[in-house]
C-alpha atoms as a PDB file:
ATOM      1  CA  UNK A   1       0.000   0.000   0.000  1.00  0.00           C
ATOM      2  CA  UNK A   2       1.074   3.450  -0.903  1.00  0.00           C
ATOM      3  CA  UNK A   3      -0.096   6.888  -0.653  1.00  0.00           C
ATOM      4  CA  UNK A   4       1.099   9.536  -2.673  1.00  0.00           C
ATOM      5  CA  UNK A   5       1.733  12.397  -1.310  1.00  0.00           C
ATOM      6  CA  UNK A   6       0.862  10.942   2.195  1.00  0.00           C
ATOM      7  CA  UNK A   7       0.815  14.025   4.454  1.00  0.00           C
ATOM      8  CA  UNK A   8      -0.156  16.567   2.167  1.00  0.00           C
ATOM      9  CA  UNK A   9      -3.406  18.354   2.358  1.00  0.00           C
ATOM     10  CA  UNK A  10      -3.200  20.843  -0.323  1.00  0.00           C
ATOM     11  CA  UNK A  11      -3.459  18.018  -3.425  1.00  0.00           C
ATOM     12  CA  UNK A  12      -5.753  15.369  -3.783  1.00  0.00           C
ATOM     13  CA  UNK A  13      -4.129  11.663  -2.590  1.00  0.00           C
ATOM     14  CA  UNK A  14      -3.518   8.747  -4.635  1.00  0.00           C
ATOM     15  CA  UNK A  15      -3.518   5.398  -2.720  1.00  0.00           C
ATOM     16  CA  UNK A  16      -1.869   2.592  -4.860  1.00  0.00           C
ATOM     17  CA  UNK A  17      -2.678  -1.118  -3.200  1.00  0.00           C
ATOM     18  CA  UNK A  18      -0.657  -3.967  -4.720  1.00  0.00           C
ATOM     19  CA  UNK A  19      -1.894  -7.473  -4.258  1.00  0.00           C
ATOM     20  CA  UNK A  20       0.161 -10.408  -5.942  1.00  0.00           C
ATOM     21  CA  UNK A  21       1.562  -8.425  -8.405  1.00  0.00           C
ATOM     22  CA  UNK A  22      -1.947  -6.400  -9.440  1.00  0.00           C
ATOM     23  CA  UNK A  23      -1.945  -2.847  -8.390  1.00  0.00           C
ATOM     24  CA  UNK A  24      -5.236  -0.882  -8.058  1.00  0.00           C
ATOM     25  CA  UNK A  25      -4.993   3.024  -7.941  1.00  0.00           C
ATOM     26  CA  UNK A  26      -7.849   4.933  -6.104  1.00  0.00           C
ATOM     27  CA  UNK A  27      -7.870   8.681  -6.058  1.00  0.00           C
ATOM     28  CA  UNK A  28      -8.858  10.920  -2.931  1.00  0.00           C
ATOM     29  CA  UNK A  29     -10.191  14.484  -4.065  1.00  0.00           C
ATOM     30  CA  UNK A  30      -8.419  17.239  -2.409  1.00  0.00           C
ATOM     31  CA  UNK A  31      -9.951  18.535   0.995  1.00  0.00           C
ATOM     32  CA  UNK A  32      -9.328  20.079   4.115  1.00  0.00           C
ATOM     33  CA  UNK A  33      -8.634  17.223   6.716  1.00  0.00           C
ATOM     34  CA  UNK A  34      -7.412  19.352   9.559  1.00  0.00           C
ATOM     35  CA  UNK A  35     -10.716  21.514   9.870  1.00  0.00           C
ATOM     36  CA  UNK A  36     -12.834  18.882  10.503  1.00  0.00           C
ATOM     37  CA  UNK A  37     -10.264  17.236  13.034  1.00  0.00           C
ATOM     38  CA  UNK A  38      -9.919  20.352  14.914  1.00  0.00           C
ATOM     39  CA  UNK A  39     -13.533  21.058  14.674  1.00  0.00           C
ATOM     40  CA  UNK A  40     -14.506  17.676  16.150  1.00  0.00           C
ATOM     41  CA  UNK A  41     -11.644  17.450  19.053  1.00  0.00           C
ATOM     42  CA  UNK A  42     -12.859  21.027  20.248  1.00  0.00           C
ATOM     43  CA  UNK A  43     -16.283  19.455  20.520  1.00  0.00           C
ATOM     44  CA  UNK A  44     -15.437  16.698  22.179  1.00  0.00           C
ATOM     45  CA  UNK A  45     -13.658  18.766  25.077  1.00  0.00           C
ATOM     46  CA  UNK A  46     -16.486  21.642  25.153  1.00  0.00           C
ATOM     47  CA  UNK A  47     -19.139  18.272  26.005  1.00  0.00           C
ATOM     48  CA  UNK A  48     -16.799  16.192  27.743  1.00  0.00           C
ATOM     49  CA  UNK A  49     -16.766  13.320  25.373  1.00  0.00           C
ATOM     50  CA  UNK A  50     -14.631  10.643  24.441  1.00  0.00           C
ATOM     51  CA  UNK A  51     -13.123  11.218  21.186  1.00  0.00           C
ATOM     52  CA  UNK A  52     -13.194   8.770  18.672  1.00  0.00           C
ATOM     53  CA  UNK A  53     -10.569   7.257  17.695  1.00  0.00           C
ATOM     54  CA  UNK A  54      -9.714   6.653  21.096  1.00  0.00           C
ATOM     55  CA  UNK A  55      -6.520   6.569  23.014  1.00  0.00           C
ATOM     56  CA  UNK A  56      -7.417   2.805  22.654  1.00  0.00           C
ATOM     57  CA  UNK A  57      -7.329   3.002  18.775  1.00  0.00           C
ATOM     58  CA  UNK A  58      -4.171   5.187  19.426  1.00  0.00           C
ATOM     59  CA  UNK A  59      -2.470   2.287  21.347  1.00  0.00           C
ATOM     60  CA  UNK A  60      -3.285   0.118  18.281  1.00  0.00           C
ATOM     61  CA  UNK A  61      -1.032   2.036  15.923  1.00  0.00           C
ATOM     62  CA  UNK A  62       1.814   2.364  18.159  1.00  0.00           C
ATOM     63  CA  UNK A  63       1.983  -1.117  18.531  1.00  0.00           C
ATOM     64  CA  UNK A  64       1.782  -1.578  14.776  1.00  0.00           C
ATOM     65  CA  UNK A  65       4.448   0.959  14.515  1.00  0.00           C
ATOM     66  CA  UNK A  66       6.433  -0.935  16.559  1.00  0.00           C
ATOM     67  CA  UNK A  67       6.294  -4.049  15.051  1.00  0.00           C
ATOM     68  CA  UNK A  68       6.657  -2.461  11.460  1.00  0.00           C
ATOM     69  CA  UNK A  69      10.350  -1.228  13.206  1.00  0.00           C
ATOM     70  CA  UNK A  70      11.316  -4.284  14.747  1.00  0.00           C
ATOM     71  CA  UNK A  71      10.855  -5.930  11.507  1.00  0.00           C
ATOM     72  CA  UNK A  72      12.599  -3.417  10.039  1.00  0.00           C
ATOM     73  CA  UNK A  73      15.661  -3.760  12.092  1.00  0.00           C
ATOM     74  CA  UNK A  74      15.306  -7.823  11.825  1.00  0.00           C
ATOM     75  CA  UNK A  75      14.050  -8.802   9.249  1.00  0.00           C
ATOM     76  CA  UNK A  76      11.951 -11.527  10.600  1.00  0.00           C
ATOM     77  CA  UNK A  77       8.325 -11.910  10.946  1.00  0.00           C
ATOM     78  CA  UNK A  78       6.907  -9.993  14.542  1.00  0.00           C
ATOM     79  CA  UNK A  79       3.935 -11.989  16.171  1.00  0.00           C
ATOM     80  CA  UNK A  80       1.252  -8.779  17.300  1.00  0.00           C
ATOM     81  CA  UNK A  81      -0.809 -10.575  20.665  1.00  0.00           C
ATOM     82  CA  UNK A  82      -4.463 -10.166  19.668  1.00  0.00           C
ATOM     83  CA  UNK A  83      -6.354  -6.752  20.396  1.00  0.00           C
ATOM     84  CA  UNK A  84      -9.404  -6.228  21.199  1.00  0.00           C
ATOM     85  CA  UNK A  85     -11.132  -2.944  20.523  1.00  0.00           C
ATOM     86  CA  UNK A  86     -14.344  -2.349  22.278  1.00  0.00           C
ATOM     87  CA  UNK A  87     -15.264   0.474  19.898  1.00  0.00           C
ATOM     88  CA  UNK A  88     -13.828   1.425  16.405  1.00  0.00           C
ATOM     89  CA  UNK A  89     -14.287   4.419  14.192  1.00  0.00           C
ATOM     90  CA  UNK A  90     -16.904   4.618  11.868  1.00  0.00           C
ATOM     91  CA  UNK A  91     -17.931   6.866   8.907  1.00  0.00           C
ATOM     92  CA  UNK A  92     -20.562   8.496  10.945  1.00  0.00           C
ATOM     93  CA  UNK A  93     -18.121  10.747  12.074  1.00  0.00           C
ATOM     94  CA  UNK A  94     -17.120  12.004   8.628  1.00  0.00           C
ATOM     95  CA  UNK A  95     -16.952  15.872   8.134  1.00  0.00           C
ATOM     96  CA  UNK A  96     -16.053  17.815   5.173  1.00  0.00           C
ATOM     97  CA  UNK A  97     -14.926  20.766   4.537  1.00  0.00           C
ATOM     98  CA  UNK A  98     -13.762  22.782   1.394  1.00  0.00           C
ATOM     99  CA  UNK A  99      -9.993  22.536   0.869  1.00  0.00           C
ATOM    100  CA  UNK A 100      -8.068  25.368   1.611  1.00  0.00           C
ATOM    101  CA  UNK A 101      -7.806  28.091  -1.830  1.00  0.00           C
ATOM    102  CA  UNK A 102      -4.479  28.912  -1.359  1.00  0.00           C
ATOM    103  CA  UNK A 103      -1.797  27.118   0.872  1.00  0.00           C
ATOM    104  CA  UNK A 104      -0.524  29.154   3.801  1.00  0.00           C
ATOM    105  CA  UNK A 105       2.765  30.730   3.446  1.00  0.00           C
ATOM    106  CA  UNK A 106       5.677  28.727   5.004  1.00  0.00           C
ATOM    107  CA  UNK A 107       7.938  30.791   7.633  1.00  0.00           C
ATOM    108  CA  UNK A 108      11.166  29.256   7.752  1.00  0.00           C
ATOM    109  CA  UNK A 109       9.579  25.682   7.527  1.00  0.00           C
ATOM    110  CA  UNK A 110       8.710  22.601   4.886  1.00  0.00           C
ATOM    111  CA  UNK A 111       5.638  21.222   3.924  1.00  0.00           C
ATOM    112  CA  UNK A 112       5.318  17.716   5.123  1.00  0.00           C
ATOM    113  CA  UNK A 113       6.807  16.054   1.661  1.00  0.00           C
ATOM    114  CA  UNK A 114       9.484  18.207   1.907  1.00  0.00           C
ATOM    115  CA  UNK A 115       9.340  20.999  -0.169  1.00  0.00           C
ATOM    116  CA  UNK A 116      10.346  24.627   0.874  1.00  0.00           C
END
């Protein structure tokens, strides 16, 4: 699996999955992900709600991300221990938003691929 560019926000996304050999190439329109994020945390701690995804469904990547090293570093296969989530995230909580027109200008920084 691929995305391309993968932290960008200002471009649309293409995500490239590659099964035995076949590669199928799905393309995300561009939009504002960050609004909506933002938008949705501040809710959460105005009502006093969970968020969703959870630090549960946080705990889930980090051990993915650690496996994904280890086998980095080894080379070998890394066993996860099953994982139980009591609640996952859903596309009921999908907001959009229009992208942004222009991009904001960059002081002394890179955008995430990079670039100046």
């Amino acid at each position: 699996m691929r995305l391309e560019p993968a932290y960008e926000y200002q471009t649309e996304i293409k995500h490239y999955l590659t099964v035995k050999g076949k590669t199928k190439q799905r393309v995300f329109p561009k939009r504002d992900q960050f609004v909506p994020e933002l938008a949705y945390s501040s809710e959460c701690i105005l009502r006093n709600r969970e968020p969703e995804p959870s630090g549960e469904e946080g705990l889930a990547d980090v051990r993915i991300i650690r496996a994904l090293r280890a086998l980095s570093e080894s080379g070998s296969p890394v066993k996860l221990e099953p994982f139980n989530r009591v609640k996952r995230p859903s596309m009921v909580l999908e907001m959009r938003r229009t992208p942004i027109k222009k991009p904001p200008k960059l002081v002394h920084a890179k955008t995430a691929s990079g670039e100046s």
